[in-house]
PDB file of N, CA and C in Angstrom:
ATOM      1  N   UNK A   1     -65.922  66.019 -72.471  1.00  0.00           N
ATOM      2  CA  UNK A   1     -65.033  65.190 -73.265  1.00  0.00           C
ATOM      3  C   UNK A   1     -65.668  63.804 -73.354  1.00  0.00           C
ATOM      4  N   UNK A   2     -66.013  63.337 -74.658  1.00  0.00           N
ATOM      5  CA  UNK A   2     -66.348  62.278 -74.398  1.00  0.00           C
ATOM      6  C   UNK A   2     -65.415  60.747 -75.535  1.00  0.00           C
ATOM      7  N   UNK A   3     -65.246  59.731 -74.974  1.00  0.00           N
ATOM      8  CA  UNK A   3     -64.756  58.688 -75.564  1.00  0.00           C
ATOM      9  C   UNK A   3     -65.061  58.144 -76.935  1.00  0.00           C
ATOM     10  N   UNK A   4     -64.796  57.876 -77.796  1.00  0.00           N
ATOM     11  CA  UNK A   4     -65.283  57.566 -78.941  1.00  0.00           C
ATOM     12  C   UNK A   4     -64.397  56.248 -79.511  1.00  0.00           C
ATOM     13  N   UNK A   5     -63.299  56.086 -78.807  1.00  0.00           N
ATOM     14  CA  UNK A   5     -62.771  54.871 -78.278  1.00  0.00           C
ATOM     15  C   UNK A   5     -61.445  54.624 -77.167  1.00  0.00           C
ATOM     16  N   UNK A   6     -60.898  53.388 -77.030  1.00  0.00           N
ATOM     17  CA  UNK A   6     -60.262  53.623 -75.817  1.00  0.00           C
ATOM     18  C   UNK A   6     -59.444  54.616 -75.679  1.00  0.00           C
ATOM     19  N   UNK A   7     -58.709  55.518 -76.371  1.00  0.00           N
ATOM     20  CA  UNK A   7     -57.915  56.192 -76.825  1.00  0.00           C
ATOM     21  C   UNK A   7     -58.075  57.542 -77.026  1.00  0.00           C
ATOM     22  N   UNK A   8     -59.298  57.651 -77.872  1.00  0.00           N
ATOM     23  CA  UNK A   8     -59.279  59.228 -78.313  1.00  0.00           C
ATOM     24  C   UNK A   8     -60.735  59.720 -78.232  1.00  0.00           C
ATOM     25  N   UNK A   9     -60.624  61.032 -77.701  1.00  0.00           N
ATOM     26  CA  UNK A   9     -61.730  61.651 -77.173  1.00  0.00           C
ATOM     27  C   UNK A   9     -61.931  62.776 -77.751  1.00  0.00           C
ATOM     28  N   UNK A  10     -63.753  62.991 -78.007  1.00  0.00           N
ATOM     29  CA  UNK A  10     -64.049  64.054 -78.867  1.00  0.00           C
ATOM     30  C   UNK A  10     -63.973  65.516 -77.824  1.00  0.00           C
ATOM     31  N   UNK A  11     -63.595  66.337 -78.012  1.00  0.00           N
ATOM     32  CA  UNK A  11     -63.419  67.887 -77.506  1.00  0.00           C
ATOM     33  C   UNK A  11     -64.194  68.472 -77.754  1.00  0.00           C
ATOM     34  N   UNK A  12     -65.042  68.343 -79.054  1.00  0.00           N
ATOM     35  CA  UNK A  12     -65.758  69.223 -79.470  1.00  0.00           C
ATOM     36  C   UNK A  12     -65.979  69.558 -80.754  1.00  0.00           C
ATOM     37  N   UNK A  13     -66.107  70.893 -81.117  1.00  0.00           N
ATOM     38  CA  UNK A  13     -66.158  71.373 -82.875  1.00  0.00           C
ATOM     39  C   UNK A  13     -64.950  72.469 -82.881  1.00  0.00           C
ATOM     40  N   UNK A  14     -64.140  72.369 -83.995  1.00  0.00           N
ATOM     41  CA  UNK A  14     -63.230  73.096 -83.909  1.00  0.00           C
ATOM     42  C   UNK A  14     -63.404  74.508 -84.146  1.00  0.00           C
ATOM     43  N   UNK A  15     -64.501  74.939 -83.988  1.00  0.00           N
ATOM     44  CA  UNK A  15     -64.867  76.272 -83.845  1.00  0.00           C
ATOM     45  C   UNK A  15     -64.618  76.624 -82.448  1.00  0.00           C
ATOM     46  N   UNK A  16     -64.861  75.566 -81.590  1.00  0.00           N
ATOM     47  CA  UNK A  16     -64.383  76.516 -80.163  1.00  0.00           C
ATOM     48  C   UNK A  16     -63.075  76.375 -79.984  1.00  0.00           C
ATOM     49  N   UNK A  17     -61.955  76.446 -80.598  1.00  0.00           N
ATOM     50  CA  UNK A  17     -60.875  76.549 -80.647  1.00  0.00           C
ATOM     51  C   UNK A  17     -60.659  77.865 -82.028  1.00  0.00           C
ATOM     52  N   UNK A  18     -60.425  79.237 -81.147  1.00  0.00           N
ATOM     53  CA  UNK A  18     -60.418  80.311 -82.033  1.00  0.00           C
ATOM     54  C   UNK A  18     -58.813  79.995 -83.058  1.00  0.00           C
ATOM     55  N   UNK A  19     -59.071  80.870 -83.993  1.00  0.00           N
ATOM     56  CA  UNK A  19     -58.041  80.505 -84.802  1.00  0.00           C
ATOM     57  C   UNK A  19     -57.093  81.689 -84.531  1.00  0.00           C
ATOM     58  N   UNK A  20     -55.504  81.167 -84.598  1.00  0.00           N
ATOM     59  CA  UNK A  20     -54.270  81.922 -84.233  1.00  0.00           C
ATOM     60  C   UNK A  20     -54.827  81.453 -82.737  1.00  0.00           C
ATOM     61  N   UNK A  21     -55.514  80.644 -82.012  1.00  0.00           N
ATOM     62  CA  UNK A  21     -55.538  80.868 -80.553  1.00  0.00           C
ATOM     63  C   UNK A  21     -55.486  79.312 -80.164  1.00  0.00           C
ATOM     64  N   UNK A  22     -56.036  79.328 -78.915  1.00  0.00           N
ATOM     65  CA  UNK A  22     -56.092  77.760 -78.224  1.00  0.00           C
ATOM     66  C   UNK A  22     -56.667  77.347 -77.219  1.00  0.00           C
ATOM     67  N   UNK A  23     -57.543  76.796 -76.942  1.00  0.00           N
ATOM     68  CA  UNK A  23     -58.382  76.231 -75.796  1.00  0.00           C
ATOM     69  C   UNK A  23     -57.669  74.914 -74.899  1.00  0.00           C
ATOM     70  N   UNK A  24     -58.005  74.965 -73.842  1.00  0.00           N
ATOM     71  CA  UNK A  24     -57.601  74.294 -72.831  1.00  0.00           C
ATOM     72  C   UNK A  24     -58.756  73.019 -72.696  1.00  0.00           C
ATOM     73  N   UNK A  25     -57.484  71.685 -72.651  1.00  0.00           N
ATOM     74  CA  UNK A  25     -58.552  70.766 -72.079  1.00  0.00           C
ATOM     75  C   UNK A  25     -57.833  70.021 -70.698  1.00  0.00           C
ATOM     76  N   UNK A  26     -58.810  70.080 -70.013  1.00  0.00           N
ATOM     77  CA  UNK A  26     -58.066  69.601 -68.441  1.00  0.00           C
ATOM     78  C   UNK A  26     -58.279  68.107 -68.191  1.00  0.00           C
ATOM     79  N   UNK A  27     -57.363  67.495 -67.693  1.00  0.00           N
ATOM     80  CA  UNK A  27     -57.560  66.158 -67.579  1.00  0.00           C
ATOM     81  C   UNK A  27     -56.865  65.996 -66.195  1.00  0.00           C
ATOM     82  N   UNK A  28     -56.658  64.555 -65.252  1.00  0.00           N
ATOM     83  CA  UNK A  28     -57.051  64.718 -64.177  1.00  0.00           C
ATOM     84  C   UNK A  28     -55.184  65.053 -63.441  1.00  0.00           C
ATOM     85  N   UNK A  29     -54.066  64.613 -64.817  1.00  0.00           N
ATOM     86  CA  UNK A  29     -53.057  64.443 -64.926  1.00  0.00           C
ATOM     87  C   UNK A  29     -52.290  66.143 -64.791  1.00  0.00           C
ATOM     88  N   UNK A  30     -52.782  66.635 -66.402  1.00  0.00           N
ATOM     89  CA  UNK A  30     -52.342  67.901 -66.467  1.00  0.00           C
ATOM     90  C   UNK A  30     -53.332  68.700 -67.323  1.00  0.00           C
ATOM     91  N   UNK A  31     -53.034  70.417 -68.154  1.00  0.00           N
ATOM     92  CA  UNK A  31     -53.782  70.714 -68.394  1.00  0.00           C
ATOM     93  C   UNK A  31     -53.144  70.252 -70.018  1.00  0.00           C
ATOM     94  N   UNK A  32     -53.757  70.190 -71.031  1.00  0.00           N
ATOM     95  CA  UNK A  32     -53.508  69.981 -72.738  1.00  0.00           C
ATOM     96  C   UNK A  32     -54.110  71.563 -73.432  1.00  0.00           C
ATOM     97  N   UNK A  33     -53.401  72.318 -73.933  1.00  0.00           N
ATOM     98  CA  UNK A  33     -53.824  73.448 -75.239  1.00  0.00           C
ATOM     99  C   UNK A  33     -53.584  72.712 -76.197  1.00  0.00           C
ATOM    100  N   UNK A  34     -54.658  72.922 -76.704  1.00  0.00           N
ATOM    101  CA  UNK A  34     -55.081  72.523 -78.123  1.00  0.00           C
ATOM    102  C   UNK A  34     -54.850  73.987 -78.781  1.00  0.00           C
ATOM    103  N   UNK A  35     -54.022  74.283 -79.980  1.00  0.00           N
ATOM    104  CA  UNK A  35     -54.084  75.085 -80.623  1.00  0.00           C
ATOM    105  C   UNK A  35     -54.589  74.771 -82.252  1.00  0.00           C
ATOM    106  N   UNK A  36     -54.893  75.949 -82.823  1.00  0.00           N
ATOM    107  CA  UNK A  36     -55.462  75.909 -84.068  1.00  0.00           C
ATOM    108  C   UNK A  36     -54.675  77.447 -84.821  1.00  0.00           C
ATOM    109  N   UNK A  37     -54.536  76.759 -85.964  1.00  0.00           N
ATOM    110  CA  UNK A  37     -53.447  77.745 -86.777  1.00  0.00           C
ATOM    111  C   UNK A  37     -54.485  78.772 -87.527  1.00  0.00           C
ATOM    112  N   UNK A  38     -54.103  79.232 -88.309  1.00  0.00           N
ATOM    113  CA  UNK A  38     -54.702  80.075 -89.244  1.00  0.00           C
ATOM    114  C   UNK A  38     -54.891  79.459 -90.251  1.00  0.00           C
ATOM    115  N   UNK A  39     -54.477  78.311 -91.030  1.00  0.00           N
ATOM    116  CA  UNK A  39     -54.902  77.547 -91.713  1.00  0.00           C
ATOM    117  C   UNK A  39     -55.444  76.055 -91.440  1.00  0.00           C
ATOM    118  N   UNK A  40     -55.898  76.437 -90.355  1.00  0.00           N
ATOM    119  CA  UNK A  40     -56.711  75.048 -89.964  1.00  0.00           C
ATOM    120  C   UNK A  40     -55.715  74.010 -88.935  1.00  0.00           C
ATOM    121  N   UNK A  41     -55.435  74.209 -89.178  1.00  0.00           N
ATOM    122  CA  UNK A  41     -54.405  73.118 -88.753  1.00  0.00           C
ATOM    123  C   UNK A  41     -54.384  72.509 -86.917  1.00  0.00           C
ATOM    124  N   UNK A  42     -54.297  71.763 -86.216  1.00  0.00           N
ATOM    125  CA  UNK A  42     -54.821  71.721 -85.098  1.00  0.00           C
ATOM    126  C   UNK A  42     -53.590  71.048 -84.619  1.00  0.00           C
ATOM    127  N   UNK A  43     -52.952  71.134 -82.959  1.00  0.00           N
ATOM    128  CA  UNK A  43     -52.014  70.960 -82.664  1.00  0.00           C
ATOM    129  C   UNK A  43     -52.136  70.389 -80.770  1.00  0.00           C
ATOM    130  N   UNK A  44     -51.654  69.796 -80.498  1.00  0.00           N
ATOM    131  CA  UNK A  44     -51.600  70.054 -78.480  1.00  0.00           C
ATOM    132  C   UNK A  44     -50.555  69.364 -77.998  1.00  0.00           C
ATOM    133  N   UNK A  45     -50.675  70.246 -77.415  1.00  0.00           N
ATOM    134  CA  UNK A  45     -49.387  70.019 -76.302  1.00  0.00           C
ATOM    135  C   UNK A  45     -49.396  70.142 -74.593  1.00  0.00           C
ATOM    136  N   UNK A  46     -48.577  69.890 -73.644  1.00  0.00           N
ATOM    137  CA  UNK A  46     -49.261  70.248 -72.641  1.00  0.00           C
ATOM    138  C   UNK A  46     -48.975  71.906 -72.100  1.00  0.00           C
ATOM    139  N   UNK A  47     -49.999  72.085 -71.675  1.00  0.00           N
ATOM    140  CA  UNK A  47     -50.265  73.806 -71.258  1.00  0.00           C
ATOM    141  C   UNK A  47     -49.021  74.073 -70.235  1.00  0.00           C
ATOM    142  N   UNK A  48     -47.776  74.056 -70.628  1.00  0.00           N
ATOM    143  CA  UNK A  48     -46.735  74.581 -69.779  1.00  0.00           C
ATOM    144  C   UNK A  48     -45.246  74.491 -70.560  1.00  0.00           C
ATOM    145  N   UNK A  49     -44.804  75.818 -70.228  1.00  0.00           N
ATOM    146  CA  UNK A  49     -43.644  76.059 -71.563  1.00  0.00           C
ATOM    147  C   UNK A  49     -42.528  75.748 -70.467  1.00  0.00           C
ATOM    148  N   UNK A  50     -41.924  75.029 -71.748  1.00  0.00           N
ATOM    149  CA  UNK A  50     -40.380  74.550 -70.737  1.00  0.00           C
ATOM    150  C   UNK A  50     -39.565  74.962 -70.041  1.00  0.00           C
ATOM    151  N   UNK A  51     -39.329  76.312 -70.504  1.00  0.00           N
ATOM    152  CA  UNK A  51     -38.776  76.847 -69.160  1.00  0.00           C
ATOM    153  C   UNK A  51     -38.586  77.577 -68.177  1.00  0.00           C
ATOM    154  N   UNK A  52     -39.898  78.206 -68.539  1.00  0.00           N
ATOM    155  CA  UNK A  52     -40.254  78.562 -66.603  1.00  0.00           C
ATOM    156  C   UNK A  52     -42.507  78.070 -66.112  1.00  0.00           C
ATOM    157  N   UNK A  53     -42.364  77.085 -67.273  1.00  0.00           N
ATOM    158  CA  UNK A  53     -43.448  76.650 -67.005  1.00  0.00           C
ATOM    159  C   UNK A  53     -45.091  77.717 -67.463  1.00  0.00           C
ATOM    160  N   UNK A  54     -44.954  79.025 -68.102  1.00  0.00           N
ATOM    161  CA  UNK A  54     -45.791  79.307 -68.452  1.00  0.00           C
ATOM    162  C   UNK A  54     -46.913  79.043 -69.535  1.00  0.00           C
ATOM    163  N   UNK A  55     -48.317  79.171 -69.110  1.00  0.00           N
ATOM    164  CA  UNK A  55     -49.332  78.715 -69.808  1.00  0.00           C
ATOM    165  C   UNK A  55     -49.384  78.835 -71.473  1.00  0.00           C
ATOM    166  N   UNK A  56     -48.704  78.101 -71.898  1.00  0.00           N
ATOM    167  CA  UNK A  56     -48.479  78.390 -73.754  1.00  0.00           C
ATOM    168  C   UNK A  56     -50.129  78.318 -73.797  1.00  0.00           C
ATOM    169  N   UNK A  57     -51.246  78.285 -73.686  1.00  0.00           N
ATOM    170  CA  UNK A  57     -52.709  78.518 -74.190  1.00  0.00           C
ATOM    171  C   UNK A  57     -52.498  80.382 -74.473  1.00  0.00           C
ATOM    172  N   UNK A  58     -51.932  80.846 -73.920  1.00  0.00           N
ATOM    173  CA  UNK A  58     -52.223  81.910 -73.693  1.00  0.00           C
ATOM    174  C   UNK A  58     -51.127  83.056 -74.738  1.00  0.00           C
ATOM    175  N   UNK A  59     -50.240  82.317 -74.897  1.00  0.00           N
ATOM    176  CA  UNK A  59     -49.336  82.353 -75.762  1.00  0.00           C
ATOM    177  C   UNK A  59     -49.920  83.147 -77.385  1.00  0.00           C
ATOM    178  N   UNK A  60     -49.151  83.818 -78.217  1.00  0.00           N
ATOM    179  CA  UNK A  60     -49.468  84.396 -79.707  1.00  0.00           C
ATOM    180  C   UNK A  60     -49.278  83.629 -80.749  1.00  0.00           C
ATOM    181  N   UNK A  61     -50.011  82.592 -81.258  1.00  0.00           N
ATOM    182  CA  UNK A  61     -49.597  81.614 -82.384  1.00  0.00           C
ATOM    183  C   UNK A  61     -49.666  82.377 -83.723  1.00  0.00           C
ATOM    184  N   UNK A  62     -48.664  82.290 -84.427  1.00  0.00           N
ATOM    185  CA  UNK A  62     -47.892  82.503 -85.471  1.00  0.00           C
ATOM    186  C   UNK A  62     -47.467  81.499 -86.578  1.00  0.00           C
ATOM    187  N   UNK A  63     -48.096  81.232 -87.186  1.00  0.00           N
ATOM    188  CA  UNK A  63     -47.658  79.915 -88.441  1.00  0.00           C
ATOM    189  C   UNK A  63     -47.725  78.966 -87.472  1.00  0.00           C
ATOM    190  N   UNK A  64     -47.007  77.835 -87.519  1.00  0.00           N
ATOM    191  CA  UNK A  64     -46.912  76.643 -86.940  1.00  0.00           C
ATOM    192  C   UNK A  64     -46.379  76.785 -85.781  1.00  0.00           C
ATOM    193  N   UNK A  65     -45.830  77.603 -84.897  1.00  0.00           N
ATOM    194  CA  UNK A  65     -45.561  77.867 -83.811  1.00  0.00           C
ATOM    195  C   UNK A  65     -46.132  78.982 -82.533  1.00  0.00           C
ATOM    196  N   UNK A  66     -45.866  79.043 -81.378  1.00  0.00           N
ATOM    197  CA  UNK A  66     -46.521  79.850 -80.603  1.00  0.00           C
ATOM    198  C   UNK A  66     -45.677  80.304 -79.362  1.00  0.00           C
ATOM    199  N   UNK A  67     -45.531  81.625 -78.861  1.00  0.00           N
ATOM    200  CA  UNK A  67     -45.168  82.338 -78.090  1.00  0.00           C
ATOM    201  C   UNK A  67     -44.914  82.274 -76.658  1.00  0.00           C
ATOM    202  N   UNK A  68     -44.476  82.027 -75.935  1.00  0.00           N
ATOM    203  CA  UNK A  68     -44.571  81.673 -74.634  1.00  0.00           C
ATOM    204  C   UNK A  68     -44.986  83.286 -73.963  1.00  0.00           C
ATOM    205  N   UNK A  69     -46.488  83.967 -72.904  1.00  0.00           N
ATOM    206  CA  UNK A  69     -46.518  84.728 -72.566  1.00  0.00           C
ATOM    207  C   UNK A  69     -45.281  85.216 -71.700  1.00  0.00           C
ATOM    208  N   UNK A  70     -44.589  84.546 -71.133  1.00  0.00           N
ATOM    209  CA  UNK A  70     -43.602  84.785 -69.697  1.00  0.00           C
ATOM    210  C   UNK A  70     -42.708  85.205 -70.305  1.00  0.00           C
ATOM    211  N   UNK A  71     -41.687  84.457 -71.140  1.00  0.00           N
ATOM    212  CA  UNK A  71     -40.841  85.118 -71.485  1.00  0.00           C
ATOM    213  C   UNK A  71     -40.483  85.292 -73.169  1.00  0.00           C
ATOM    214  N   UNK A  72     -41.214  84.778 -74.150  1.00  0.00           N
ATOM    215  CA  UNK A  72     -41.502  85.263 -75.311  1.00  0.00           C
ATOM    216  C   UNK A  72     -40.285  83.746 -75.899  1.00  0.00           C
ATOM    217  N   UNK A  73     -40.702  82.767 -75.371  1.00  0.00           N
ATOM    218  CA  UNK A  73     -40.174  81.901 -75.872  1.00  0.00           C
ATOM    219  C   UNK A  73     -41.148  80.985 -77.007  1.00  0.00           C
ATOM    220  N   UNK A  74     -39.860  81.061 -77.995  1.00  0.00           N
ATOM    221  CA  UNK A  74     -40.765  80.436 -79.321  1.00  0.00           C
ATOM    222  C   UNK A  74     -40.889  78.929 -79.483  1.00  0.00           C
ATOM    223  N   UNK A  75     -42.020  78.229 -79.040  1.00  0.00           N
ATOM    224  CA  UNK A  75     -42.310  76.954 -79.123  1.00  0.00           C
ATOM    225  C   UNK A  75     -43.029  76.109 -80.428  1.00  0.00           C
ATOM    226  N   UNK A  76     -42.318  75.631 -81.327  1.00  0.00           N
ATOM    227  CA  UNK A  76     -42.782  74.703 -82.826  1.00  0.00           C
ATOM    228  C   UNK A  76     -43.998  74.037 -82.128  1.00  0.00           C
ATOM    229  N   UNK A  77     -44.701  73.825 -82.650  1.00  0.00           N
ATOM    230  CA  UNK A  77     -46.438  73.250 -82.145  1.00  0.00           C
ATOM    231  C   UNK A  77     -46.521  71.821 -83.139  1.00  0.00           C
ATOM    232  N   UNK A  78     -45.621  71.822 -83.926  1.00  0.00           N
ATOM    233  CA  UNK A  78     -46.091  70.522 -84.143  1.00  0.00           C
ATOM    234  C   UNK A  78     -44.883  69.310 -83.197  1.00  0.00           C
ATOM    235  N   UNK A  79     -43.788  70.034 -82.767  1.00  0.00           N
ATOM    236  CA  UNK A  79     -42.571  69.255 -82.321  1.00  0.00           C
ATOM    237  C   UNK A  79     -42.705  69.208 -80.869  1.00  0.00           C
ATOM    238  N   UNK A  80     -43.209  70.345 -80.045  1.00  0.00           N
ATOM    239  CA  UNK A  80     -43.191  70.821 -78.638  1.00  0.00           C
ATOM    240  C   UNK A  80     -41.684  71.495 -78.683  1.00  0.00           C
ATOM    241  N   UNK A  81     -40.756  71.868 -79.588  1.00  0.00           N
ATOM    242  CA  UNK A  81     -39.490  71.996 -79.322  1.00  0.00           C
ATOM    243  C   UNK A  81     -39.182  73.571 -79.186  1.00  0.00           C
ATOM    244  N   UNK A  82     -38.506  73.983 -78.397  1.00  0.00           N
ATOM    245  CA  UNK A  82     -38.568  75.511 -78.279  1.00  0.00           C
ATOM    246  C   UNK A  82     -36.938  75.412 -79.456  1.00  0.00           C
ATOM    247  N   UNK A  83     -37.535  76.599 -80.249  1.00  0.00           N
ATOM    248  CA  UNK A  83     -36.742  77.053 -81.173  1.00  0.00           C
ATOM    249  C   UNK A  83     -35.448  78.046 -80.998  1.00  0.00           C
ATOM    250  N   UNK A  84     -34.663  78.228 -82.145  1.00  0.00           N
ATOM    251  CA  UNK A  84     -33.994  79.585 -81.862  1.00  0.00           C
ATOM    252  C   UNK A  84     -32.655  78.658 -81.097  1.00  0.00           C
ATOM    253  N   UNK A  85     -31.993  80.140 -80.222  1.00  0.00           N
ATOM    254  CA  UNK A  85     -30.650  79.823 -78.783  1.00  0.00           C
ATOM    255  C   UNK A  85     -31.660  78.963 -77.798  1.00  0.00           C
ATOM    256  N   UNK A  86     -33.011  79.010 -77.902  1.00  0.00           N
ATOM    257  CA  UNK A  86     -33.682  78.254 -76.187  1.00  0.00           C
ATOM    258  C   UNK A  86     -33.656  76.422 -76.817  1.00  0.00           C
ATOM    259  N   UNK A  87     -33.401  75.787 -75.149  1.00  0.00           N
ATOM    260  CA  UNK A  87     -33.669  74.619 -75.665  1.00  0.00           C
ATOM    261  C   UNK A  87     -34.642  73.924 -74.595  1.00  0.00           C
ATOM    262  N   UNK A  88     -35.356  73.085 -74.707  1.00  0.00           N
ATOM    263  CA  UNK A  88     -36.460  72.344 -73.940  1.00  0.00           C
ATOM    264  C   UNK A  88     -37.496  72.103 -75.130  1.00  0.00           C
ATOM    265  N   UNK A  89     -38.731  70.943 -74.173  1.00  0.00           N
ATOM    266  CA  UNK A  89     -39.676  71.071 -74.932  1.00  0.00           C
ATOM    267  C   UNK A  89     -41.009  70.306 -74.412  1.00  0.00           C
ATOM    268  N   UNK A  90     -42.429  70.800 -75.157  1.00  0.00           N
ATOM    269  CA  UNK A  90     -43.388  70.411 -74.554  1.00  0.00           C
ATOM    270  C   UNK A  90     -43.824  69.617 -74.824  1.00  0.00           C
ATOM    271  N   UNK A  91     -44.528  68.711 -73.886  1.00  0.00           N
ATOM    272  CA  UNK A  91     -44.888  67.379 -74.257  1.00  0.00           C
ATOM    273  C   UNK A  91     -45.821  67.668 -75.325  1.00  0.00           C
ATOM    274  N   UNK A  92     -45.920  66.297 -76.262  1.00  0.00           N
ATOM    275  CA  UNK A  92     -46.580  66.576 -77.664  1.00  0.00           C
ATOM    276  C   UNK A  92     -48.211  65.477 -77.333  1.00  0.00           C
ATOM    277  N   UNK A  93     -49.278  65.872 -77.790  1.00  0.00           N
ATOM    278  CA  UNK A  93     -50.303  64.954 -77.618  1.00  0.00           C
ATOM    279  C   UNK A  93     -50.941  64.712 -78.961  1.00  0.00           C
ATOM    280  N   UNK A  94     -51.459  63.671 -79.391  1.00  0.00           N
ATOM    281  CA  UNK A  94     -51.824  63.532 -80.570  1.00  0.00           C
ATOM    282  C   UNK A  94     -53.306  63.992 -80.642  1.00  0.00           C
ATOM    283  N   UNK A  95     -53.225  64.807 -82.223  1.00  0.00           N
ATOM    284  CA  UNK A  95     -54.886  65.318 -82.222  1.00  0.00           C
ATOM    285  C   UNK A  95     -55.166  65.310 -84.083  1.00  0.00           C
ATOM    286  N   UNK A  96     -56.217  65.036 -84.308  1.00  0.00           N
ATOM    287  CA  UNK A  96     -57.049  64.643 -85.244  1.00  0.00           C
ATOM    288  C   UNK A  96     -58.385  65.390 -85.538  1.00  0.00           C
ATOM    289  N   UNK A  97     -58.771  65.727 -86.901  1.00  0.00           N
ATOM    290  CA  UNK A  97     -59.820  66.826 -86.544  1.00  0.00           C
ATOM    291  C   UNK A  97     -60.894  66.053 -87.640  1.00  0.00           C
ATOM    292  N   UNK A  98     -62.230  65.604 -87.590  1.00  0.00           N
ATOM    293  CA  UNK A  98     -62.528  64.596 -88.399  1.00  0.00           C
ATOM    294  C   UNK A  98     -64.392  65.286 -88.320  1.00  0.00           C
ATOM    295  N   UNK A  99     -64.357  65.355 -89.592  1.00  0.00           N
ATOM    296  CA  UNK A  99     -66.080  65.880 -89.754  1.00  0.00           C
ATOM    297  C   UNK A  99     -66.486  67.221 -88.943  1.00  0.00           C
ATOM    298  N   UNK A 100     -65.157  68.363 -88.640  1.00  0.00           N
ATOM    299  CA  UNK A 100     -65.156  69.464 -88.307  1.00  0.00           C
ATOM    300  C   UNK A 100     -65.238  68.913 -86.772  1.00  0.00           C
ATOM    301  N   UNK A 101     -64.910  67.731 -86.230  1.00  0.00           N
ATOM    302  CA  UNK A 101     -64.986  67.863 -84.652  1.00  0.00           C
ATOM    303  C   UNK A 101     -63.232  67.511 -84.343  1.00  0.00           C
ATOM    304  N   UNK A 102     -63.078  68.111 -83.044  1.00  0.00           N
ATOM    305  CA  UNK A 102     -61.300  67.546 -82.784  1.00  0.00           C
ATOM    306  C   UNK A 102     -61.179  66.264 -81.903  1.00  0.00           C
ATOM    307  N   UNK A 103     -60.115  65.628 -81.864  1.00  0.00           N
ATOM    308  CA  UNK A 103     -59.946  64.561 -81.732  1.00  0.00           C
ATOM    309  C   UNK A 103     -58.917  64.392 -81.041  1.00  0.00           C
ATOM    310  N   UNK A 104     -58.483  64.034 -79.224  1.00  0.00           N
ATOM    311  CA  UNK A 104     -57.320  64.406 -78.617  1.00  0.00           C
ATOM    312  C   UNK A 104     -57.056  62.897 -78.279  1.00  0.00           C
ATOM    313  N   UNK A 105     -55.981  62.272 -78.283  1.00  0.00           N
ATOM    314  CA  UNK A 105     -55.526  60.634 -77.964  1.00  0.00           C
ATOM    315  C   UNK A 105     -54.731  61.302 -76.749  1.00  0.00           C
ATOM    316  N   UNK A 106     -55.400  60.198 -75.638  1.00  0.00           N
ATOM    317  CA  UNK A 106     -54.445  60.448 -74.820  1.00  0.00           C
ATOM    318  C   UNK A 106     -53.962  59.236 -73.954  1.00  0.00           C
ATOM    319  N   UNK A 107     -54.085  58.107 -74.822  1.00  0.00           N
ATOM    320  CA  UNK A 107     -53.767  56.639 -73.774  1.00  0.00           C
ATOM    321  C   UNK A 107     -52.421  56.906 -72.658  1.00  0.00           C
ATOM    322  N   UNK A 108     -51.377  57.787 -73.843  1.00  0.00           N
ATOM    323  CA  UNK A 108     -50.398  57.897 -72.909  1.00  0.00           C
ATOM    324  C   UNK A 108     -49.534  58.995 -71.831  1.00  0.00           C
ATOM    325  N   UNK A 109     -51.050  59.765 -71.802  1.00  0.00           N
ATOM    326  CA  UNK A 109     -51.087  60.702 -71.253  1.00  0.00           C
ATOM    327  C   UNK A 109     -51.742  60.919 -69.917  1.00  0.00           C
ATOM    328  N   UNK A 110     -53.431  59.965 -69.822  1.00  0.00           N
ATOM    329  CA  UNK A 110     -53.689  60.029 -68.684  1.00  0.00           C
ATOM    330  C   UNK A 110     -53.694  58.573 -68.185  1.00  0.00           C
ATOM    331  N   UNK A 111     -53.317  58.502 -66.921  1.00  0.00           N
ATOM    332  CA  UNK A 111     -53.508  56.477 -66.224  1.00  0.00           C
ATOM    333  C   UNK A 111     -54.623  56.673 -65.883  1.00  0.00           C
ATOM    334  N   UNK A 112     -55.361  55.620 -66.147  1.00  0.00           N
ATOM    335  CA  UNK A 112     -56.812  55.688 -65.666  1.00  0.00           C
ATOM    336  C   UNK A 112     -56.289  55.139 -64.084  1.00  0.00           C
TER     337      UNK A 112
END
């Protein structure tokens, strides 16, 4: 991961973020999935579903939203908000995808 200013850090090329899927970026705080839609679209949140804490990376993304493996809870990816009768939601991180590389802000995410 590297800095590109105080704020937001390059991840990479959004090719290593499979599409319908999501890669993990670890920071020293928590873990962040970065997901990527089927139409491009790029999303993160932190890697733990609201309510029983399972790894949404791992999760089935579907349009703008994604699956919780544990208990098949449906989480909006651009809101963190679990949809439907469930209520909670995952923290949201800002991401940016610029000259095919991604772009994760996390001033207020990790304390140096």
């Amino acid at each position: 991961m590297n800095a590109i200013s105080p704020h937001w850090f390059d991840i990479g090329p959004i090719e290593r973020i499979p599409p319908r899927g999501a890669r993990i970026v670890k920071t020293p705080r928590r873990d962040i999935a970065v997901f990527r839609t089927a139409s491009d679209e790029v999303f993160a949140l932190e890697n733990r579903c609201p309510h029983r804490g399972g790894p949404l990376s791992e999760g089935i993304v579907h349009g703008r939203k994604v699956a919780c493996p544990l208990h098949n809870w449906i989480i909006d990816l651009e809101s963190g908000a679990a949809t439907g009768p469930d209520t909670g939601c995952a923290r949201r991180f800002a991401v940016k995808v610029e000259k095919g590389r991604v772009y994760l802000e996390m001033h207020q995410a990790v304390t140096p």
